[in-house]
PDB file of N, CA and C in Angstrom:
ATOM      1  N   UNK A   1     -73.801 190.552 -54.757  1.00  0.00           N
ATOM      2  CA  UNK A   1     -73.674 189.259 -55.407  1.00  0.00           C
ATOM      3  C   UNK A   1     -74.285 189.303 -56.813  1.00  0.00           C
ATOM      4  N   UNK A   2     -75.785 189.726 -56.869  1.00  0.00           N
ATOM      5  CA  UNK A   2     -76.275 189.784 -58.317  1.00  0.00           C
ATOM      6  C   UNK A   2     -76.428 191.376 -58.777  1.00  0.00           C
ATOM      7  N   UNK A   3     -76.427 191.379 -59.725  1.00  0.00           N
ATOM      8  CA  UNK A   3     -76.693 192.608 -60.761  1.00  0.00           C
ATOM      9  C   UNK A   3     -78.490 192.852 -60.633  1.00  0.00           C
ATOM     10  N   UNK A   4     -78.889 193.503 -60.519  1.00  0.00           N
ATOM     11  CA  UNK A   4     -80.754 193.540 -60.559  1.00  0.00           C
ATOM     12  C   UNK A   4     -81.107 193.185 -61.992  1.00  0.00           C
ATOM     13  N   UNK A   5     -80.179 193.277 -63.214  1.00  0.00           N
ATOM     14  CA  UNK A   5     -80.549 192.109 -64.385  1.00  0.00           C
ATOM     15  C   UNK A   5     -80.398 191.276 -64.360  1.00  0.00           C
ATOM     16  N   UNK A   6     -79.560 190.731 -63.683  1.00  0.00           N
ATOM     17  CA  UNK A   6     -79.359 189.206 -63.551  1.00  0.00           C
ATOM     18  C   UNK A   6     -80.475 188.557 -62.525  1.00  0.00           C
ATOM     19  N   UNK A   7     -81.227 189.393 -61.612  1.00  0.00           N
ATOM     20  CA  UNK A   7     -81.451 188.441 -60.922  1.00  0.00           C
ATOM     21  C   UNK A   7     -83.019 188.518 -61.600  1.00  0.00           C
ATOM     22  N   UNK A   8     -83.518 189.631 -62.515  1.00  0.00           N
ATOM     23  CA  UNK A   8     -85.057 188.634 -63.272  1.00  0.00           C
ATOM     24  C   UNK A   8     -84.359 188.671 -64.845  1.00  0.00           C
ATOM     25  N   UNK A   9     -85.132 187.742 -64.659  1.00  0.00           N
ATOM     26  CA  UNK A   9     -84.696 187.267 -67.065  1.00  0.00           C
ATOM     27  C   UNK A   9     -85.643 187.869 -67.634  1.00  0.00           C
ATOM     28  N   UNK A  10     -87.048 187.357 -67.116  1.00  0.00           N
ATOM     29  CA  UNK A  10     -87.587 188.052 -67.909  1.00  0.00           C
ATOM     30  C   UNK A  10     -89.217 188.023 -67.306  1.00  0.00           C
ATOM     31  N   UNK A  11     -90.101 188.869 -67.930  1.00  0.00           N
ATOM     32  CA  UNK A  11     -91.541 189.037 -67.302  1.00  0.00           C
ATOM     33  C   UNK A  11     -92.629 187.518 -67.897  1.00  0.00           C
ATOM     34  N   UNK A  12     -93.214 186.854 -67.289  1.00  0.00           N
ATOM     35  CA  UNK A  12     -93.957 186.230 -67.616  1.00  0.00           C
ATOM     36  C   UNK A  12     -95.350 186.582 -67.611  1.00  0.00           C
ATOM     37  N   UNK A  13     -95.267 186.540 -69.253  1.00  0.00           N
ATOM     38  CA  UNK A  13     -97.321 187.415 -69.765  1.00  0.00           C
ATOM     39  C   UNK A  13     -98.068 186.297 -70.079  1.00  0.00           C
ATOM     40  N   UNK A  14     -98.994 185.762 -69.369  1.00  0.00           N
ATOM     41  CA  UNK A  14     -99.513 184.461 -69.988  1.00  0.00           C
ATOM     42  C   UNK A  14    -101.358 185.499 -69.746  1.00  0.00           C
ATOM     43  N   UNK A  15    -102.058 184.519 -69.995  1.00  0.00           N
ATOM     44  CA  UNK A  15    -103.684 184.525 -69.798  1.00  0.00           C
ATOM     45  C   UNK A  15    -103.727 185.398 -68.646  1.00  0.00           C
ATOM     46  N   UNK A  16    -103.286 184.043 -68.060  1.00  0.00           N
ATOM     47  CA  UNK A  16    -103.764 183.583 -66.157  1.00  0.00           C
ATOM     48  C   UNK A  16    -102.685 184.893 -65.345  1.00  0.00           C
ATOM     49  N   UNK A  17    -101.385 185.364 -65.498  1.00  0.00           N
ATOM     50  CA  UNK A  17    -100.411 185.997 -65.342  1.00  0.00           C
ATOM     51  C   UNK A  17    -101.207 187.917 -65.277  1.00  0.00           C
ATOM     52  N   UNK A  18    -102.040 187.956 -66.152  1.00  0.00           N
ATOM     53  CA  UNK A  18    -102.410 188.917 -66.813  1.00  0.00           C
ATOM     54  C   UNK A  18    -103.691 189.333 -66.245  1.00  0.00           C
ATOM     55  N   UNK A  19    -104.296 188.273 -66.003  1.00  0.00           N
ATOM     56  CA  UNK A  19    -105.559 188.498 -65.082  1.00  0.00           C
ATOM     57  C   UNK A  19    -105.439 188.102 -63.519  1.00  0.00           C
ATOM     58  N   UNK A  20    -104.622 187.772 -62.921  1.00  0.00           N
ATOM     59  CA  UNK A  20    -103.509 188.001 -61.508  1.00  0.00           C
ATOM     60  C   UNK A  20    -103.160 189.327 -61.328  1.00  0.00           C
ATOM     61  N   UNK A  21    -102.580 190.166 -62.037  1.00  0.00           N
ATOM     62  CA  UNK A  21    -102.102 191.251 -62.474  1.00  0.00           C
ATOM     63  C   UNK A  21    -103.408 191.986 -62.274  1.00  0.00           C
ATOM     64  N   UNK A  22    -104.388 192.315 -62.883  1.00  0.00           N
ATOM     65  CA  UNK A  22    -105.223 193.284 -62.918  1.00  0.00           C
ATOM     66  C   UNK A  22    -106.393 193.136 -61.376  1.00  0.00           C
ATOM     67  N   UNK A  23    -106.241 191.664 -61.227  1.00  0.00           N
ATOM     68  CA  UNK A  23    -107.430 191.638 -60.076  1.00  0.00           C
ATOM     69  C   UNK A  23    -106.369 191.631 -58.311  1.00  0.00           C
ATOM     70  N   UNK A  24    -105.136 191.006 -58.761  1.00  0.00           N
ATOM     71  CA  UNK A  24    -104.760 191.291 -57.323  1.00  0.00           C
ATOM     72  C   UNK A  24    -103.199 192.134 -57.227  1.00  0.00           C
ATOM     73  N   UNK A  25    -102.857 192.491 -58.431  1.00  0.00           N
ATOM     74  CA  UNK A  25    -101.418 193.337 -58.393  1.00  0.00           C
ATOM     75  C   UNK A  25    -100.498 192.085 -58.153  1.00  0.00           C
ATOM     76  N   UNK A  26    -100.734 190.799 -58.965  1.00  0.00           N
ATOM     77  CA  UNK A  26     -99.503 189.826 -58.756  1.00  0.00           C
ATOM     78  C   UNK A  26     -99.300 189.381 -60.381  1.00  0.00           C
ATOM     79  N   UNK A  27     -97.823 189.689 -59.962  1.00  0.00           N
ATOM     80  CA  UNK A  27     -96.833 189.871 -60.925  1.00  0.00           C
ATOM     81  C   UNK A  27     -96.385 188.785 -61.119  1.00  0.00           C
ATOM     82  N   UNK A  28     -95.760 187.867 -62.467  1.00  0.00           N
ATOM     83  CA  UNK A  28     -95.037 186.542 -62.588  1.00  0.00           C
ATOM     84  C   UNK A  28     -93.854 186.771 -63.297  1.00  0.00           C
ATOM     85  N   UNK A  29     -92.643 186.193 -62.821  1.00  0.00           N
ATOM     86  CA  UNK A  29     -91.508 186.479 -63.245  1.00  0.00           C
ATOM     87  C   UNK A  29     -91.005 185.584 -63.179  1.00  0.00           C
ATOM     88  N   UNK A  30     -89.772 185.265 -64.636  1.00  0.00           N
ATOM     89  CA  UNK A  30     -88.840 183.962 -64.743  1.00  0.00           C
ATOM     90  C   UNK A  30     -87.517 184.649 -63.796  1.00  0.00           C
ATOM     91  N   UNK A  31     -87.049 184.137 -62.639  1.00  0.00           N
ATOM     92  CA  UNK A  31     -85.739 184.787 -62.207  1.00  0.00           C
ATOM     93  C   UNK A  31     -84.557 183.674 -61.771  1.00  0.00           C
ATOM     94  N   UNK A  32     -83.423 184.640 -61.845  1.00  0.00           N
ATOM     95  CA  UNK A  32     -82.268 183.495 -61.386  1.00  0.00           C
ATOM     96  C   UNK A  32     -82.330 182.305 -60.420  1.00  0.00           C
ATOM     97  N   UNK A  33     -81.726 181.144 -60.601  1.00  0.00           N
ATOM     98  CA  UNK A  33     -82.269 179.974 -60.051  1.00  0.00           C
ATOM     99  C   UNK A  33     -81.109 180.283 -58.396  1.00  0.00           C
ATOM    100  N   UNK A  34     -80.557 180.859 -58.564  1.00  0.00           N
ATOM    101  CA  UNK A  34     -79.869 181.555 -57.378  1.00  0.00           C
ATOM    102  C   UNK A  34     -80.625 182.676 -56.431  1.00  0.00           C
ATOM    103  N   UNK A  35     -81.296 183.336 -56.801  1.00  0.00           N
ATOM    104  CA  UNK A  35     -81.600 184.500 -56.212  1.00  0.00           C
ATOM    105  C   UNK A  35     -82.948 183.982 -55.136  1.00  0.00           C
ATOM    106  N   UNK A  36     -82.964 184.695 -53.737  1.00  0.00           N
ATOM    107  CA  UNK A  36     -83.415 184.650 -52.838  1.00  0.00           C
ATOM    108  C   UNK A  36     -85.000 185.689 -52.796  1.00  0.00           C
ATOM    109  N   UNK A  37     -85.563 185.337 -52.078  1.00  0.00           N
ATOM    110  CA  UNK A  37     -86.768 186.830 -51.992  1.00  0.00           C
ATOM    111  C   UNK A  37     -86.408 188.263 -52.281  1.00  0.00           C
ATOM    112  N   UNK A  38     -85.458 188.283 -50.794  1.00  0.00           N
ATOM    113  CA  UNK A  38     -85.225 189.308 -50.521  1.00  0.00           C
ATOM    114  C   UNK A  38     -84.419 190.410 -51.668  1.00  0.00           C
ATOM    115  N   UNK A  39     -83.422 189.758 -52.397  1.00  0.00           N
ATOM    116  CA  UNK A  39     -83.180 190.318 -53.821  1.00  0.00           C
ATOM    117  C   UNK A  39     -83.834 190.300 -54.825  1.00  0.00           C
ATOM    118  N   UNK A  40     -84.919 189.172 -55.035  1.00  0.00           N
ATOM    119  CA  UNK A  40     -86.031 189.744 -56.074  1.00  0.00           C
ATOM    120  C   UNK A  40     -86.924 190.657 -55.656  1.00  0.00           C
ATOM    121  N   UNK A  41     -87.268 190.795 -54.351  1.00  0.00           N
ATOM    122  CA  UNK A  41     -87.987 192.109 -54.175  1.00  0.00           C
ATOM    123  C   UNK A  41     -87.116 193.364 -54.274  1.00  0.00           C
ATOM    124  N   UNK A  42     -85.988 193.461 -53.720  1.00  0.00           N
ATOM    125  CA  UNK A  42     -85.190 194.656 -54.322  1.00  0.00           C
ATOM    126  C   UNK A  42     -84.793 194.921 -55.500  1.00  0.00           C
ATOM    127  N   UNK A  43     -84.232 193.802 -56.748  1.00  0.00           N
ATOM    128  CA  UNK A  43     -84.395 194.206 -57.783  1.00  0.00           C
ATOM    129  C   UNK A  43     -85.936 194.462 -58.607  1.00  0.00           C
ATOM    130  N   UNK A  44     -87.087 193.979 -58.237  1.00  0.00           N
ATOM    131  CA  UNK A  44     -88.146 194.566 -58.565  1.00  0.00           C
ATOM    132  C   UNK A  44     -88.700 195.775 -58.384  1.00  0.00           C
ATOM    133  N   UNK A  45     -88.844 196.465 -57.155  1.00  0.00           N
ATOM    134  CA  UNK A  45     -88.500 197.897 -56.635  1.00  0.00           C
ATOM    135  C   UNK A  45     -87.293 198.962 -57.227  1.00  0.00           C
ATOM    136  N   UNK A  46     -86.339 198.457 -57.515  1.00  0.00           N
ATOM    137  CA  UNK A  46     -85.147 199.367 -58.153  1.00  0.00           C
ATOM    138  C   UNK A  46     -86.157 199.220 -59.805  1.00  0.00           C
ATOM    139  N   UNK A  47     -86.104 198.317 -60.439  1.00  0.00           N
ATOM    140  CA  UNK A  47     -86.362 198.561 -61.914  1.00  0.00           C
ATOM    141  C   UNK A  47     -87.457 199.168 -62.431  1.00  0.00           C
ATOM    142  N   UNK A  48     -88.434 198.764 -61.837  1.00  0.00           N
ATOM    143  CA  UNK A  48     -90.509 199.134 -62.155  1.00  0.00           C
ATOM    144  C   UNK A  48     -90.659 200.183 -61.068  1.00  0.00           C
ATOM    145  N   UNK A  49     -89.951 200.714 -59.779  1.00  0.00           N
ATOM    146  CA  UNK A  49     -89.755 201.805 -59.302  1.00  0.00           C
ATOM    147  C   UNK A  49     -91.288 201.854 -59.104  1.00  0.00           C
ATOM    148  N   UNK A  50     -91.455 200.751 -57.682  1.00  0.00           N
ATOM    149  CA  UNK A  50     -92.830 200.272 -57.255  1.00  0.00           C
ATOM    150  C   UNK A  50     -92.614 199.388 -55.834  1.00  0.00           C
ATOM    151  N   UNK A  51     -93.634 199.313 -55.355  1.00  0.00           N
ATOM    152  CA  UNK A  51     -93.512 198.745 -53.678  1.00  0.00           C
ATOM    153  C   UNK A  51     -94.019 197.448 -53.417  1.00  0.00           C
ATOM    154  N   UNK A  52     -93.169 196.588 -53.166  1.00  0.00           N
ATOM    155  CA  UNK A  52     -93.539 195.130 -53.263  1.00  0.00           C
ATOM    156  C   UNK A  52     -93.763 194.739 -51.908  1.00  0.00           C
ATOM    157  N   UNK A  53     -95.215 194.116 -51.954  1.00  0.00           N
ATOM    158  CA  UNK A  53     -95.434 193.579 -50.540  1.00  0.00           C
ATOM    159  C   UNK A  53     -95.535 192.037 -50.361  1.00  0.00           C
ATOM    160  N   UNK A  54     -95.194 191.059 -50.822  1.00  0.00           N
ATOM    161  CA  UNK A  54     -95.167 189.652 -51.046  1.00  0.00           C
ATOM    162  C   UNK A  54     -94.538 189.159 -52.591  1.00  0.00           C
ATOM    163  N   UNK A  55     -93.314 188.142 -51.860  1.00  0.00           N
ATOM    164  CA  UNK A  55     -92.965 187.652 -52.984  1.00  0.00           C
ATOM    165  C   UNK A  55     -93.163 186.005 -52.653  1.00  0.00           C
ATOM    166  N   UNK A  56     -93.393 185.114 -53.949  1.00  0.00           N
ATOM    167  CA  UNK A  56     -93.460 183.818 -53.610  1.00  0.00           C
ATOM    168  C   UNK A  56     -92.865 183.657 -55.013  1.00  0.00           C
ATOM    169  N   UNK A  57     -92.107 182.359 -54.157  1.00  0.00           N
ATOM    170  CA  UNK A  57     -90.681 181.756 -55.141  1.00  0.00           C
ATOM    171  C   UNK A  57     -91.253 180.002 -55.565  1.00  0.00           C
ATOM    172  N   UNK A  58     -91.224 179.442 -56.550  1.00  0.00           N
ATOM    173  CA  UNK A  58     -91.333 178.195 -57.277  1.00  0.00           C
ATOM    174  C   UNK A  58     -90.148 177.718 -57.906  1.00  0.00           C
ATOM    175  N   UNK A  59     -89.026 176.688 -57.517  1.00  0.00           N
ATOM    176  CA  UNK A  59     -88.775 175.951 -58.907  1.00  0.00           C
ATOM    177  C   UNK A  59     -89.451 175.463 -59.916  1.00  0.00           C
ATOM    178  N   UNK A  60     -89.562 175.028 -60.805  1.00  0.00           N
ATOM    179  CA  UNK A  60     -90.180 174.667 -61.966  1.00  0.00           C
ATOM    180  C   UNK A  60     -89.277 173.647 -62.417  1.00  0.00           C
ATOM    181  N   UNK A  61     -88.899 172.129 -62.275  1.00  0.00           N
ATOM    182  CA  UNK A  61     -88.418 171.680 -62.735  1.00  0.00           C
ATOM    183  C   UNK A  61     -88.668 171.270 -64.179  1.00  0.00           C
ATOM    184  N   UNK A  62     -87.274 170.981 -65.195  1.00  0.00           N
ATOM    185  CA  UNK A  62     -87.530 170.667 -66.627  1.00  0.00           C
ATOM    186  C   UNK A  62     -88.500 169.489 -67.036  1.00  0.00           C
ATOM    187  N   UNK A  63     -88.933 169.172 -68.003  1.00  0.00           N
ATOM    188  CA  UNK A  63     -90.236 168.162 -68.933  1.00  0.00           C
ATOM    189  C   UNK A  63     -88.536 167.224 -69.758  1.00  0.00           C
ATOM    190  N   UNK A  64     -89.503 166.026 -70.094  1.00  0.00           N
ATOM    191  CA  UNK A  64     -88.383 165.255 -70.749  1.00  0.00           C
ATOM    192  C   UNK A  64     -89.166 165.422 -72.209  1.00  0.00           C
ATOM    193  N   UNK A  65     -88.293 165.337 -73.332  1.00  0.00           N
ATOM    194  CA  UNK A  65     -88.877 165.999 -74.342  1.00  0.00           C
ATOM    195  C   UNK A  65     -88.420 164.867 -75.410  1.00  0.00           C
ATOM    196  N   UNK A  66     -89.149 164.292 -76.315  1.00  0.00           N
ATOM    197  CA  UNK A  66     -88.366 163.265 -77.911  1.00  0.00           C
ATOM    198  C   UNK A  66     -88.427 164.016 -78.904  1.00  0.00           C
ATOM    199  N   UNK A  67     -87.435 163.607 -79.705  1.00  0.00           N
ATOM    200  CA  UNK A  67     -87.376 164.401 -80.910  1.00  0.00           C
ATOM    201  C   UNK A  67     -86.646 163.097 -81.269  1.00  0.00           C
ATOM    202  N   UNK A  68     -87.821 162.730 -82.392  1.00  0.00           N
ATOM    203  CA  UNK A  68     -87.251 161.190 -83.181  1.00  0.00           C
ATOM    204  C   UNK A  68     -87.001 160.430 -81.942  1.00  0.00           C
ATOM    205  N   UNK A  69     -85.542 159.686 -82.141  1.00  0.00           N
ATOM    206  CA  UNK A  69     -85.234 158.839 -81.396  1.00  0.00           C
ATOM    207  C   UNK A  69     -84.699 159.070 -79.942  1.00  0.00           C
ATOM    208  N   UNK A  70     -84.062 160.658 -80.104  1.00  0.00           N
ATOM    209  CA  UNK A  70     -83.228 161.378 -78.706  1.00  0.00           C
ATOM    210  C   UNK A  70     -83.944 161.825 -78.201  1.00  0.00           C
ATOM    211  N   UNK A  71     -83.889 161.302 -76.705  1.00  0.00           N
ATOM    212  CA  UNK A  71     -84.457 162.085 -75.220  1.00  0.00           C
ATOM    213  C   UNK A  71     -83.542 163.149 -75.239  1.00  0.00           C
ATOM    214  N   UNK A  72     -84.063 164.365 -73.957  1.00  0.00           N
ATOM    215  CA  UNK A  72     -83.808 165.222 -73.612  1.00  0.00           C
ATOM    216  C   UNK A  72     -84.326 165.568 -72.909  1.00  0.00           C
ATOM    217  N   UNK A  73     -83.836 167.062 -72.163  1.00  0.00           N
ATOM    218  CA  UNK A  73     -85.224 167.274 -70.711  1.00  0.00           C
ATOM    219  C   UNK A  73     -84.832 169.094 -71.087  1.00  0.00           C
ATOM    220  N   UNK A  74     -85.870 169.479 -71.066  1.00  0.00           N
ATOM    221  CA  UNK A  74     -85.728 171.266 -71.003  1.00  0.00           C
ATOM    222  C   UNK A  74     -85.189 171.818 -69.817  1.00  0.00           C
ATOM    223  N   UNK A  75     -84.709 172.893 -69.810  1.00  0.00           N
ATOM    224  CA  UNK A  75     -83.906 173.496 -68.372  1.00  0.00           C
ATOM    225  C   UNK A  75     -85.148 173.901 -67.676  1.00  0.00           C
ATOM    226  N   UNK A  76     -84.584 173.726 -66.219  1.00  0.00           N
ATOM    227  CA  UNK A  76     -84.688 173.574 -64.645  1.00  0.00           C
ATOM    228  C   UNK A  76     -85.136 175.035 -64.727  1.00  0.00           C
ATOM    229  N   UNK A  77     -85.914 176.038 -64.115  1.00  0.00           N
ATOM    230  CA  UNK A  77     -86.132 177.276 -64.036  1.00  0.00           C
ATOM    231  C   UNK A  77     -86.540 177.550 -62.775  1.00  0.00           C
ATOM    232  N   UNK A  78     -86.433 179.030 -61.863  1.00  0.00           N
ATOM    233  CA  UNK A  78     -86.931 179.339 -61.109  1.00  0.00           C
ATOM    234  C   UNK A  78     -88.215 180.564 -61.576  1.00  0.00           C
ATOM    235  N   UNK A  79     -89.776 180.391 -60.828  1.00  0.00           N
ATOM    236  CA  UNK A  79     -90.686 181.836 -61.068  1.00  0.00           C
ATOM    237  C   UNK A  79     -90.569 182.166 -59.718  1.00  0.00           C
ATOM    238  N   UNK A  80     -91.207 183.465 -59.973  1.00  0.00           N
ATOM    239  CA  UNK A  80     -91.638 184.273 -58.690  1.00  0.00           C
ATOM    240  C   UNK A  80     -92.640 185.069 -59.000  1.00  0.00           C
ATOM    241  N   UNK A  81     -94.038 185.238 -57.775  1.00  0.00           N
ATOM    242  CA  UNK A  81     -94.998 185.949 -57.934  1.00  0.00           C
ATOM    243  C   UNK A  81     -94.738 187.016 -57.083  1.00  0.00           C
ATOM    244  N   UNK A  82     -94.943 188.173 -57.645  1.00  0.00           N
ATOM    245  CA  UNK A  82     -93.985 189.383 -56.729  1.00  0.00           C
ATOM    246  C   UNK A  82     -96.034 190.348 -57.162  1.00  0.00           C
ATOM    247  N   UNK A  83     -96.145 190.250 -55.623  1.00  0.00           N
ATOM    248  CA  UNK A  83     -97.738 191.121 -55.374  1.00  0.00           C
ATOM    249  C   UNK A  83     -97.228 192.360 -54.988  1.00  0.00           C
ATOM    250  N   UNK A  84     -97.588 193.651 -55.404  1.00  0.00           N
ATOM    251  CA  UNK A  84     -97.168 194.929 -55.219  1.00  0.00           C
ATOM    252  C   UNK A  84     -98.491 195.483 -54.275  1.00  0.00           C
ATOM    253  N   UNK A  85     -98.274 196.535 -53.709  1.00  0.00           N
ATOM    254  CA  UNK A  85     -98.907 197.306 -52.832  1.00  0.00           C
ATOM    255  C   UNK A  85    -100.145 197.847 -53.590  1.00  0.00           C
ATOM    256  N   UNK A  86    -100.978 198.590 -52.881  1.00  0.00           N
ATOM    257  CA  UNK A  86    -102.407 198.685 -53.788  1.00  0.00           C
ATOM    258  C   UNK A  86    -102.561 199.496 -54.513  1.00  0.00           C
ATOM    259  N   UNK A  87    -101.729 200.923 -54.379  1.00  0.00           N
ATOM    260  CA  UNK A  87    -101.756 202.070 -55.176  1.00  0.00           C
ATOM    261  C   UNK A  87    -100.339 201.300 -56.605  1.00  0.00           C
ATOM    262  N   UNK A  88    -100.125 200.303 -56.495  1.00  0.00           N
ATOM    263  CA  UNK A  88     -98.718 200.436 -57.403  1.00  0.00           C
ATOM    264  C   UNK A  88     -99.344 199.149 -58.740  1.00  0.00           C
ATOM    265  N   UNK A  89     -98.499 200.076 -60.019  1.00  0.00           N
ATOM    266  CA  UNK A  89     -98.600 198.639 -60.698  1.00  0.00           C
ATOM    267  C   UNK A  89     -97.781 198.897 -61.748  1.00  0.00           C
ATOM    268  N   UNK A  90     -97.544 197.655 -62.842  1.00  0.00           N
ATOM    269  CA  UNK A  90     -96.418 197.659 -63.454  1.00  0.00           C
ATOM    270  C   UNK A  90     -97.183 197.436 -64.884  1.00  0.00           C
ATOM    271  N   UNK A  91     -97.055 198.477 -65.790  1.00  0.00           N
ATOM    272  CA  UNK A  91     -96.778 198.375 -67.710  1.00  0.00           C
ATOM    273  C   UNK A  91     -95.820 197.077 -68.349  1.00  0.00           C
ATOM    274  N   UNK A  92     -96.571 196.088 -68.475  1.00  0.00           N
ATOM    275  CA  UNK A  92     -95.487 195.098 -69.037  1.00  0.00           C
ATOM    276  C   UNK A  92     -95.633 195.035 -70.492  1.00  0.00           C
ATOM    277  N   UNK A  93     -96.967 195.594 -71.115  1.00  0.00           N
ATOM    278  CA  UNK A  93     -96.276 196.050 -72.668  1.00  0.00           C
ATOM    279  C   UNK A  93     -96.295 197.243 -73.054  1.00  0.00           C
TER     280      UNK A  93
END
């Protein structure tokens, strides 16, 4: 059904993301608002060529946003915290 690019967009590097990462091997990722666990843990394993032992999935619904007089709302997104095994970890810059 998905391509393993399609199903993450992209790596999320924040503070908090970064120090998750170093103290418990959990990873944050923006991924398709379609895609299930079980394919974000396989496309995570195929790409970073690493062993994923827990994934947890969030919608993130959009913020309503003004600019001057026009409303708007930012797009709807799905994250996922994808925790890797203890010997494994991932170079995100």
């Amino acid at each position: 059904m998905f391509d393993d690019c399609n199903v993450i967009i992209r790596p999320l590097i924040t503070e908090q993301g970064m120090h998750f990462a170093n103290t418990r091997s959990a990873y944050s990722f923006e991924v398709n608002k379609k895609a299930n666990k079980s394919q974000i843990k396989n496309a995570i394993e195929r790409i970073y060529s690493v062993k994923v032992s827990k994934v947890r999935t969030a919608n993130c619904s959009g913020k309503y946003r003004r600019r001057g007089r026009t409303f708007g709302m930012t797009p709807s997104w799905k994250k996922a915290v994808v925790v890797l095994e203890p010997d494994y970890h991932i170079d995100l810059f």
